[in-house]
PDB file of N, CA and C in Angstrom:
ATOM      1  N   UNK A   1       2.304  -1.448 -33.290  1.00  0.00           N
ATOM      2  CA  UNK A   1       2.112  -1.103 -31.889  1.00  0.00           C
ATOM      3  C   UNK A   1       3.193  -1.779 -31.048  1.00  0.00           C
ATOM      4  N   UNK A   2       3.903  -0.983 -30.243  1.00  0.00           N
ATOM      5  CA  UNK A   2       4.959  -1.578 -29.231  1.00  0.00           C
ATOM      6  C   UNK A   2       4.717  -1.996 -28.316  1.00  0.00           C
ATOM      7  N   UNK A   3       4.502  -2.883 -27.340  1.00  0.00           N
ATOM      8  CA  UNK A   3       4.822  -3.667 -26.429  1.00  0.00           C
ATOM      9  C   UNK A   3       5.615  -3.179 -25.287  1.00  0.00           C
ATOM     10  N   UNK A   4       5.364  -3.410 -24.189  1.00  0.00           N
ATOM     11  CA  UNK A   4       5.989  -2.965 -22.828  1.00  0.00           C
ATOM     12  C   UNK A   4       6.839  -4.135 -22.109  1.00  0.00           C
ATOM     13  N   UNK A   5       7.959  -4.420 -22.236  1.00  0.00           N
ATOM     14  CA  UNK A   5       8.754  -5.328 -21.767  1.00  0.00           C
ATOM     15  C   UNK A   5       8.652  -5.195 -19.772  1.00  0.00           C
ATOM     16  N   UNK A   6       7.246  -6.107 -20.025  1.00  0.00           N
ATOM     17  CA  UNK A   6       6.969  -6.204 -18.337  1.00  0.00           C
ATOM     18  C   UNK A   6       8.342  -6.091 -17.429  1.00  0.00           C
ATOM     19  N   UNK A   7       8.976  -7.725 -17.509  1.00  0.00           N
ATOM     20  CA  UNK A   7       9.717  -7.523 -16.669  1.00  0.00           C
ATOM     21  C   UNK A   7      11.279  -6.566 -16.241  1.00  0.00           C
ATOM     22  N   UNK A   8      11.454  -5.897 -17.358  1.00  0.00           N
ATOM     23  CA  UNK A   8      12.525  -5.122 -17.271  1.00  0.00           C
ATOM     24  C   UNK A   8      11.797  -3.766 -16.633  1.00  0.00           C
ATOM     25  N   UNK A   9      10.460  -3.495 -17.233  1.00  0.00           N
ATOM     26  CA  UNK A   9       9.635  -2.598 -15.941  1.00  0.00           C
ATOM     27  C   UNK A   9       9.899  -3.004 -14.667  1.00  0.00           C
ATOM     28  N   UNK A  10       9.656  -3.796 -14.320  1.00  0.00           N
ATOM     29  CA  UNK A  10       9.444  -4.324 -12.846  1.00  0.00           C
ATOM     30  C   UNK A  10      10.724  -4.154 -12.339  1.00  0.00           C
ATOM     31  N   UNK A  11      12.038  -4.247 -12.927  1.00  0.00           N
ATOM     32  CA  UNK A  11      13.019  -4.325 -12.445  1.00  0.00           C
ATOM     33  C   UNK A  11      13.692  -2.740 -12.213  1.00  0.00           C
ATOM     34  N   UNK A  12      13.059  -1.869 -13.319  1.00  0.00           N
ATOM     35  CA  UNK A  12      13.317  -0.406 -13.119  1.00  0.00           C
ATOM     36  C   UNK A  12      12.410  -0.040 -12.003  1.00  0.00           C
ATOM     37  N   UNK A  13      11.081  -0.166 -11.736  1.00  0.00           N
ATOM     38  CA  UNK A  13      10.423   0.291 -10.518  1.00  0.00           C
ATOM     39  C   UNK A  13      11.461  -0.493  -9.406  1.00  0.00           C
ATOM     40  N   UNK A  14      11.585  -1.592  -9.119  1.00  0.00           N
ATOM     41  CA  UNK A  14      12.692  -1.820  -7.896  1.00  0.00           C
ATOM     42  C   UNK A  14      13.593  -1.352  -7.471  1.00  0.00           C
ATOM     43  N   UNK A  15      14.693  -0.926  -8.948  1.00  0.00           N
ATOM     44  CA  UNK A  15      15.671   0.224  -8.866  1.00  0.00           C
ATOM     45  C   UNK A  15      15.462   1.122  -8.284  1.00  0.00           C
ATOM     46  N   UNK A  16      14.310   1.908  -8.254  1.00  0.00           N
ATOM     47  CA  UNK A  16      14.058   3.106  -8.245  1.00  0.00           C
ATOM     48  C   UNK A  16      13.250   2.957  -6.172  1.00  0.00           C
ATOM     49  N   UNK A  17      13.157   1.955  -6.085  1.00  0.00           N
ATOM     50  CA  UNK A  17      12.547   1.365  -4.912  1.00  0.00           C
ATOM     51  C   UNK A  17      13.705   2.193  -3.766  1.00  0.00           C
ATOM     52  N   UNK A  18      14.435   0.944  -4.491  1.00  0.00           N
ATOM     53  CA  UNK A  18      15.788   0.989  -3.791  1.00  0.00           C
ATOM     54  C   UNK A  18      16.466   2.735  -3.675  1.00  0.00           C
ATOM     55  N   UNK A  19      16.082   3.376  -4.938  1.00  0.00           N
ATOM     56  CA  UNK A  19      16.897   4.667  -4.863  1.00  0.00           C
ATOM     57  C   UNK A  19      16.243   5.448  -3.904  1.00  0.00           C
ATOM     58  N   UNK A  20      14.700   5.107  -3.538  1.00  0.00           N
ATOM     59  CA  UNK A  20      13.694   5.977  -2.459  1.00  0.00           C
ATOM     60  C   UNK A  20      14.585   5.718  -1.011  1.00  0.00           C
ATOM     61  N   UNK A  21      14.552   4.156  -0.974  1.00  0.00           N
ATOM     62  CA  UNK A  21      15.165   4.105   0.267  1.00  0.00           C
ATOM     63  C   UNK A  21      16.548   4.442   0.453  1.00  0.00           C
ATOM     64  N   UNK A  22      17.134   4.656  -0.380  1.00  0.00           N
ATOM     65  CA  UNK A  22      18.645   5.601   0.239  1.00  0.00           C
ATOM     66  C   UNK A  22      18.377   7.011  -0.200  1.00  0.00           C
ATOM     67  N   UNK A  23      17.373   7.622  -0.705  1.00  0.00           N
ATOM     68  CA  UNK A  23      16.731   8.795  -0.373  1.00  0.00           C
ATOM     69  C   UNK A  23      16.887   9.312   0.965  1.00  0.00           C
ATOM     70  N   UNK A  24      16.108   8.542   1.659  1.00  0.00           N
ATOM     71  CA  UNK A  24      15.824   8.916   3.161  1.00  0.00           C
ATOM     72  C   UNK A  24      16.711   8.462   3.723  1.00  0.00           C
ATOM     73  N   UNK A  25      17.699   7.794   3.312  1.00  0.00           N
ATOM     74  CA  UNK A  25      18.791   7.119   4.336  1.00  0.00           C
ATOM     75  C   UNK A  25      19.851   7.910   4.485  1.00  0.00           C
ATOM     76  N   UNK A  26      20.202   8.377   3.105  1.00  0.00           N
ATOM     77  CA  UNK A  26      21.539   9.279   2.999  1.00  0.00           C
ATOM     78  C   UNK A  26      21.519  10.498   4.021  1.00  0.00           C
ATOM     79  N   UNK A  27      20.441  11.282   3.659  1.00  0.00           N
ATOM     80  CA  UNK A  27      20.082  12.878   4.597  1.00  0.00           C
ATOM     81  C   UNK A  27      20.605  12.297   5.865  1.00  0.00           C
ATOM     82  N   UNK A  28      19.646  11.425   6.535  1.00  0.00           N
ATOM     83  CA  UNK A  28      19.445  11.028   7.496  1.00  0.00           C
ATOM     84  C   UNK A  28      20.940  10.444   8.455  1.00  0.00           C
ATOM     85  N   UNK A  29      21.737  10.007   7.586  1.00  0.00           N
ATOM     86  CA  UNK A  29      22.857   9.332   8.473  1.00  0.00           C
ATOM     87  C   UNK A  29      24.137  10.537   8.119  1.00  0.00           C
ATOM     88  N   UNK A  30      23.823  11.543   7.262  1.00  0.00           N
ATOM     89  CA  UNK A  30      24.668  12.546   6.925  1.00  0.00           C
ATOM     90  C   UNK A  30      24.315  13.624   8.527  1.00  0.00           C
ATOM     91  N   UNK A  31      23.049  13.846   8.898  1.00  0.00           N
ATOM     92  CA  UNK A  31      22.231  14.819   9.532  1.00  0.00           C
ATOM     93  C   UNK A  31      22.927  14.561  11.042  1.00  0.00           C
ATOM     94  N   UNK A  32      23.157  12.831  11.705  1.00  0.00           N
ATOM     95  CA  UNK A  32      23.535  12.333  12.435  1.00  0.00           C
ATOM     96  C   UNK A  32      24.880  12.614  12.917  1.00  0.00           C
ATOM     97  N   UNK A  33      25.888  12.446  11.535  1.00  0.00           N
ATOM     98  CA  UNK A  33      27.000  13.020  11.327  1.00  0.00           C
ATOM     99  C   UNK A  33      27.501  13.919  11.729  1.00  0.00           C
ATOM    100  N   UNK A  34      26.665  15.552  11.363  1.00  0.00           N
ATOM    101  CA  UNK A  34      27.304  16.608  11.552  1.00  0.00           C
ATOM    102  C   UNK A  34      26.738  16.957  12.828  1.00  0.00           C
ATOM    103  N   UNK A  35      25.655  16.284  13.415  1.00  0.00           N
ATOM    104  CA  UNK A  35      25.043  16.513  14.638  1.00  0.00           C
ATOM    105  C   UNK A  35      26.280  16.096  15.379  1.00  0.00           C
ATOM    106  N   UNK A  36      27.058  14.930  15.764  1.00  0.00           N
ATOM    107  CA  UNK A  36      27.910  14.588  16.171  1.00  0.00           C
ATOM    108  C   UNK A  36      29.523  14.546  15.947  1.00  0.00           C
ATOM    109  N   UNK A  37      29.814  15.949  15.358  1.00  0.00           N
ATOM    110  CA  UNK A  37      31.138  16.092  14.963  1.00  0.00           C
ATOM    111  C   UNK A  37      32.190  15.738  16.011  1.00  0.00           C
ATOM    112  N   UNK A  38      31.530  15.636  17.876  1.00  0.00           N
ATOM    113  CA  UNK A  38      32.861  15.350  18.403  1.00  0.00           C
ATOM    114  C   UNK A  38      33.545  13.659  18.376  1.00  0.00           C
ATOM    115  N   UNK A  39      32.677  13.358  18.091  1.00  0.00           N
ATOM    116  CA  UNK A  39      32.371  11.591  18.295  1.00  0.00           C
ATOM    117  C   UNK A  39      33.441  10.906  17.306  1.00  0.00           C
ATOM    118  N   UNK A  40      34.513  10.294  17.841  1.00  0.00           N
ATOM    119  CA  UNK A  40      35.272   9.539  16.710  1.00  0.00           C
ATOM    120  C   UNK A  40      35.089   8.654  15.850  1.00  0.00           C
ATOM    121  N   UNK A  41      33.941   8.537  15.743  1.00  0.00           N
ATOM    122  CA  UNK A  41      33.012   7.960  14.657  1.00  0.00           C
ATOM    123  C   UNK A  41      32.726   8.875  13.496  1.00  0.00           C
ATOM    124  N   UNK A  42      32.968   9.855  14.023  1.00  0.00           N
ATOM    125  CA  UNK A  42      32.526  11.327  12.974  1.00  0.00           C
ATOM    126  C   UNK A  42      32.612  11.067  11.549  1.00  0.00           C
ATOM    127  N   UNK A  43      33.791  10.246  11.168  1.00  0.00           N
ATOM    128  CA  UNK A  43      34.797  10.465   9.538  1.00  0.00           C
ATOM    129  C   UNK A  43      33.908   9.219   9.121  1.00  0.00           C
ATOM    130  N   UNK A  44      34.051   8.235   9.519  1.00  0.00           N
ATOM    131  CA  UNK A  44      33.416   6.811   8.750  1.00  0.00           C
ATOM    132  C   UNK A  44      31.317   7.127   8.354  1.00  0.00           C
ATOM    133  N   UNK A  45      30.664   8.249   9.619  1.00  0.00           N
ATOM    134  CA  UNK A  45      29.238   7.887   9.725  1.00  0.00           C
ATOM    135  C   UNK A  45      29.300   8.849   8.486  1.00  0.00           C
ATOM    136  N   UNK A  46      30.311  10.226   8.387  1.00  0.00           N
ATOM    137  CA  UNK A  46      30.329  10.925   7.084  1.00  0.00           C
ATOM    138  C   UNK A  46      30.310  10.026   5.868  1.00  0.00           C
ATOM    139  N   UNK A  47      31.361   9.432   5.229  1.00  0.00           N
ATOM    140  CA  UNK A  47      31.282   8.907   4.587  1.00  0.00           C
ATOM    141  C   UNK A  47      30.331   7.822   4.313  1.00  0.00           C
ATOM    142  N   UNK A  48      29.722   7.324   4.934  1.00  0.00           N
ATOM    143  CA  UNK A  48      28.467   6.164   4.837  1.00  0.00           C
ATOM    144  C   UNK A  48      27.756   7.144   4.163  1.00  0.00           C
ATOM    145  N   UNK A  49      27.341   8.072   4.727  1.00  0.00           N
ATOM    146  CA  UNK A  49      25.860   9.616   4.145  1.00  0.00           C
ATOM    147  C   UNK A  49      26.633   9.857   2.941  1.00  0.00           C
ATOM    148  N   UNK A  50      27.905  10.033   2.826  1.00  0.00           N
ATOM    149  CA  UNK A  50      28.437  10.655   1.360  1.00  0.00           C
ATOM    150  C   UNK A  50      28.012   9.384   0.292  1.00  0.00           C
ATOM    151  N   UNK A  51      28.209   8.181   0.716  1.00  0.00           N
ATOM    152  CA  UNK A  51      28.159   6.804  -0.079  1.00  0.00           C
ATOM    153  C   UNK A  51      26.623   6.719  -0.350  1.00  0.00           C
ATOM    154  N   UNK A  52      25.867   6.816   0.695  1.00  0.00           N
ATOM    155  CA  UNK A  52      24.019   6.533   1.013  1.00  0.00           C
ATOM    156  C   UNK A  52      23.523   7.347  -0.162  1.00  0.00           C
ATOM    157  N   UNK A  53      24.247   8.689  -0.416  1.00  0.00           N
ATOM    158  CA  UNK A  53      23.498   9.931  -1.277  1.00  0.00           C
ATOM    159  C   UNK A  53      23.558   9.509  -2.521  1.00  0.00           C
ATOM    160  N   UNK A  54      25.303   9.176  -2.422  1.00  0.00           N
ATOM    161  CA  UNK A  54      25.580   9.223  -4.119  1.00  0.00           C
ATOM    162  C   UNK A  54      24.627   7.771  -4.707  1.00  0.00           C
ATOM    163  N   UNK A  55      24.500   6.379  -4.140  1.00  0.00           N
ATOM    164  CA  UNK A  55      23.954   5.761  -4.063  1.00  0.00           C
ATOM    165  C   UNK A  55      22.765   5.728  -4.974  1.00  0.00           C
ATOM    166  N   UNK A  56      21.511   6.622  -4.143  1.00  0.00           N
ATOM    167  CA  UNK A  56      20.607   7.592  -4.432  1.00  0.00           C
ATOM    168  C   UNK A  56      20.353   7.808  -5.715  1.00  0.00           C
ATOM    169  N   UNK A  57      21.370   8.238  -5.967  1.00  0.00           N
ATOM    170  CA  UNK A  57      21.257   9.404  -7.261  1.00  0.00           C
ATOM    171  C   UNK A  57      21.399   7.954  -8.217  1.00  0.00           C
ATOM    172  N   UNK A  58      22.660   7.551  -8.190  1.00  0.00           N
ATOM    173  CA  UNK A  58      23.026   6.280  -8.778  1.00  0.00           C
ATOM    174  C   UNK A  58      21.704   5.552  -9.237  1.00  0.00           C
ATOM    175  N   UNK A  59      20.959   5.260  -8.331  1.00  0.00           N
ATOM    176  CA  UNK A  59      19.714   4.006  -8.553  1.00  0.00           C
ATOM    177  C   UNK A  59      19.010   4.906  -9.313  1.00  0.00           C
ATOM    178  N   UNK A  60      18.255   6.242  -8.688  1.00  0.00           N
ATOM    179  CA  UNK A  60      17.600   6.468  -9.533  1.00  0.00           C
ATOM    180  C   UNK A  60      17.742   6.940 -10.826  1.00  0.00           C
ATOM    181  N   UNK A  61      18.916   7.670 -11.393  1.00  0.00           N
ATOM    182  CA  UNK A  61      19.173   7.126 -12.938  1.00  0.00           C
ATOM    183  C   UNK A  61      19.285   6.294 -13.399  1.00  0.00           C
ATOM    184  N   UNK A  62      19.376   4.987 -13.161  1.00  0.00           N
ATOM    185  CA  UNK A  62      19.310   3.397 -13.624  1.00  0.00           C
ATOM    186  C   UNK A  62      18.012   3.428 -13.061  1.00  0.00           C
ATOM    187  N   UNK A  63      17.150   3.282 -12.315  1.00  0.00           N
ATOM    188  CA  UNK A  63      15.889   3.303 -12.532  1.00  0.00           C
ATOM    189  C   UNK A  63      15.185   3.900 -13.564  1.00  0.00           C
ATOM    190  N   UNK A  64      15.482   5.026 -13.611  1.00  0.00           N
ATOM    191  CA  UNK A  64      14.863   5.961 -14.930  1.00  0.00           C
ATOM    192  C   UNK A  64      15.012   5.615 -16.128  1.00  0.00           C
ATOM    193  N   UNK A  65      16.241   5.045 -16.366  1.00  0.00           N
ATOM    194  CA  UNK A  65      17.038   5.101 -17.565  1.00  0.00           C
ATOM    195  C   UNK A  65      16.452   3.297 -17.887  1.00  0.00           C
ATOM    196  N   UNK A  66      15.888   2.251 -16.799  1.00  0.00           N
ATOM    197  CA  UNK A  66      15.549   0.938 -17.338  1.00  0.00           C
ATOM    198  C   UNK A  66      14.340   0.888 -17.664  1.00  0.00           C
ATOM    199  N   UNK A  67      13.330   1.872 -17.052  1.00  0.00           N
ATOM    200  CA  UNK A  67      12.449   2.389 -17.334  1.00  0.00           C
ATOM    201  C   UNK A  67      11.902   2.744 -18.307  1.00  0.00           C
ATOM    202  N   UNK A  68      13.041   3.780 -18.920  1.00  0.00           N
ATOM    203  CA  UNK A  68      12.540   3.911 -20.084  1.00  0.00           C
ATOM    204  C   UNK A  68      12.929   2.885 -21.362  1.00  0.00           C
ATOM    205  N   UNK A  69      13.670   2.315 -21.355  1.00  0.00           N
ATOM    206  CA  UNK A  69      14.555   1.522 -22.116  1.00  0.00           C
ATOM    207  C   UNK A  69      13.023   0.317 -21.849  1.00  0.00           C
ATOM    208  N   UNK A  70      12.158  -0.075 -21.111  1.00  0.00           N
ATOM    209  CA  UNK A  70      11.433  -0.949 -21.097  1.00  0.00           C
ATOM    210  C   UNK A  70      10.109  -0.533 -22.099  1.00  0.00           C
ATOM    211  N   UNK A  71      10.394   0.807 -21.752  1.00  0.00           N
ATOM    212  CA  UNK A  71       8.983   1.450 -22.380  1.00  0.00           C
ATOM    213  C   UNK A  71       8.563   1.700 -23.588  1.00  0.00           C
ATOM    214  N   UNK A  72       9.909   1.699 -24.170  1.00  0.00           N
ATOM    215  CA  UNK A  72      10.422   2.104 -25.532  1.00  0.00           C
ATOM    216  C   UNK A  72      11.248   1.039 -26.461  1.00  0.00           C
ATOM    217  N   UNK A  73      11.933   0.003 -25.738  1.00  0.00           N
ATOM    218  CA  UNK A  73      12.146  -1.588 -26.171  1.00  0.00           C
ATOM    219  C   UNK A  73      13.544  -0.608 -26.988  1.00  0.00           C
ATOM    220  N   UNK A  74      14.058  -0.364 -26.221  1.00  0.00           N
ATOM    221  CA  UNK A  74      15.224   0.086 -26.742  1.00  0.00           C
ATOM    222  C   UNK A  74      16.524  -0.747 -26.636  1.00  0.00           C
TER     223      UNK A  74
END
């Protein structure tokens, strides 16, 4: 019988914490962005939302991926 390596769980749910909150962050500062294309701020608030998204995605495959690696003692 295998065993669940608690704390590397705990550390994939945080990952994945973290990937929720640039979930909602990315849309959100991208949405701001194109709302405000005249604003010379335009290029940098883009890129923050381009960075916030990829981010996102980033955590939550390392969330997923420590996740399972905890679950499975891989």
């Amino acid at each position: 019988m295998m065993a669940t390596n608690k704390e590397a769980l705990a550390r994939g749910v945080r990952t994945l914490a973290t990937s929720l909150l640039f979930m909602f962050l990315g849309p959100g500062i991208l949405y701001q962005a194109f709302k405000n294309q005249e604003h010379p701020l335009y290029v940098p608030v883009l890129i923050l939302g381009i960075v916030a998204a990829t981010l996102a995605i980033y955590f939550g495959f390392k969330g997923i991926n420590r996740i399972m690696k905890a679950l499975f003692n891989d």
